[in-house]
Protein backbone atom coordinates (compact mmCIF):
# COMPACT_ATOMS: atom_id res chain seq x y z
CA UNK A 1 0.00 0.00 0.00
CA UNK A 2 1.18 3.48 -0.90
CA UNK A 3 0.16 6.96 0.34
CA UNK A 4 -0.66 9.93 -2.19
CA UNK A 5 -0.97 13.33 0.39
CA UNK A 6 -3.46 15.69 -1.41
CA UNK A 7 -3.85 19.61 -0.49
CA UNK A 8 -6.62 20.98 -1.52
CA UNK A 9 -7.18 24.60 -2.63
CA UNK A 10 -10.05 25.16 -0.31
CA UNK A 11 -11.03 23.41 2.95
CA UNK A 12 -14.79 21.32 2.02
CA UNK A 13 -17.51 22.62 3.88
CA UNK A 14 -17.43 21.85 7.52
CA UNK A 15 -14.28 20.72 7.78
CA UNK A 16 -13.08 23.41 9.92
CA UNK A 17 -16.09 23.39 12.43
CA UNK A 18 -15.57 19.81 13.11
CA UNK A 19 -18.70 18.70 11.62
CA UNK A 20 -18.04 15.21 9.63
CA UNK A 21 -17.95 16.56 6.24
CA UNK A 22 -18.14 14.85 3.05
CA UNK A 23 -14.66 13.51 1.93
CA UNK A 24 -14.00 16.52 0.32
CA UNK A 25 -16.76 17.08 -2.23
CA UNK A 26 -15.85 16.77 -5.91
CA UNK A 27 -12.44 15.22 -5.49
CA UNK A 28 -13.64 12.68 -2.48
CA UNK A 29 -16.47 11.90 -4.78
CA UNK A 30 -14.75 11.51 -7.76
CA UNK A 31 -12.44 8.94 -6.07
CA UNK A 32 -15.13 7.33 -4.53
CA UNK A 33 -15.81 6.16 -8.33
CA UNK A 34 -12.34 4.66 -8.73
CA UNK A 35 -12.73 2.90 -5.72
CA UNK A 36 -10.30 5.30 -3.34
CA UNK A 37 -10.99 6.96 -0.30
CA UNK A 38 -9.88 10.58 0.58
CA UNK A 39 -9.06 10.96 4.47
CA UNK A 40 -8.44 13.85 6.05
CA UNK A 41 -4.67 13.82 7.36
CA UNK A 42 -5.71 16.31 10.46
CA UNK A 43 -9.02 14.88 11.57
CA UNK A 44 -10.90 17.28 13.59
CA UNK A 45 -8.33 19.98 12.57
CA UNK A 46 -9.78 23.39 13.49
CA UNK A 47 -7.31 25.65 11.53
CA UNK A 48 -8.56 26.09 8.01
CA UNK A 49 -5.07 25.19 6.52
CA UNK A 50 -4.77 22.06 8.31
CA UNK A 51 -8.39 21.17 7.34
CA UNK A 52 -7.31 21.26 3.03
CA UNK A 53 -4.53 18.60 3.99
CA UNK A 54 -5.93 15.05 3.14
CA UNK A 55 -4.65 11.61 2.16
CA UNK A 56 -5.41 8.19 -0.34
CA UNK A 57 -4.31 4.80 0.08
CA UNK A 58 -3.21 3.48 -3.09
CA UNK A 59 -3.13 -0.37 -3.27
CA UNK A 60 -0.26 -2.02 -4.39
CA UNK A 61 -2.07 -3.06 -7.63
CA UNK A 62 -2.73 0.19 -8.62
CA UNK A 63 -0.54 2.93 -10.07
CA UNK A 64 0.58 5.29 -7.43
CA UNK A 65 2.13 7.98 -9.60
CA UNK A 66 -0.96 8.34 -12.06
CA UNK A 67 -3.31 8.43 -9.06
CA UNK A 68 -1.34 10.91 -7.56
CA UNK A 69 -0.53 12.64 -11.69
CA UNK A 70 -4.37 12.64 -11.67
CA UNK A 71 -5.17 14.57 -8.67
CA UNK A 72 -2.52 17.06 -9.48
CA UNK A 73 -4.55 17.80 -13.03
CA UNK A 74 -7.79 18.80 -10.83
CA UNK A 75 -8.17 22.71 -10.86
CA UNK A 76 -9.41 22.30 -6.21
CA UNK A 77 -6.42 20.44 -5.69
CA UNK A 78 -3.41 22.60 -5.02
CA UNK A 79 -0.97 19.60 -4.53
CA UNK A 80 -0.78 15.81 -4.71
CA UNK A 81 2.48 13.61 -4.16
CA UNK A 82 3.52 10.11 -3.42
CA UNK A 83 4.56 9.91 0.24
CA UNK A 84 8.21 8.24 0.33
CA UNK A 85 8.34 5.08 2.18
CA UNK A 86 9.43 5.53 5.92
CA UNK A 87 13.21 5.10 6.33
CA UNK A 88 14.74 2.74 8.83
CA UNK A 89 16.86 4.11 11.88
């Protein structure tokens, strides 16, 4: 499993107030389709920039870079890249 961190341009609606808020309208949605989840990376975040910050799980079957070279292409995300694998002490 890989890990695609996504910023979006705007915070979704009720984010910031703590209110469970759809997984970030459009984009959430539109991943919904392919079968990915977006997940907020600062759950219950009450700053509105922490609240854009999200992430996807990316099976290993599926194609990490285009999922994340996809998300980048959206005009309401800001940012998408692959998270680098955690590095042993």
């Amino acid at each position: 499993m890989s890990e695609v961190i996504v910023q979006l341009r705007v915070a979704p609606p009720g984010a910031v107030a703590g209110a469970p808020a759809s997984p970030a309208g459009a984009v959430g949605a539109d991943l919904l389709r392919t079968g990915l989840r977006l997940e907020p990376l600062h759950p219950g975040a009450t700053d509105p920039a922490s609240a854009t910050w999200y992430r996807v799980d990316v099976p290993a079957d599926r194609d990490v870079q285009a999922v994340a070279a996809a998300l980048r292409e959206r005009a309401d995300v800001r940012a998408a890249y692959v998270k680098p694998p955690a590095a042993t002490p």
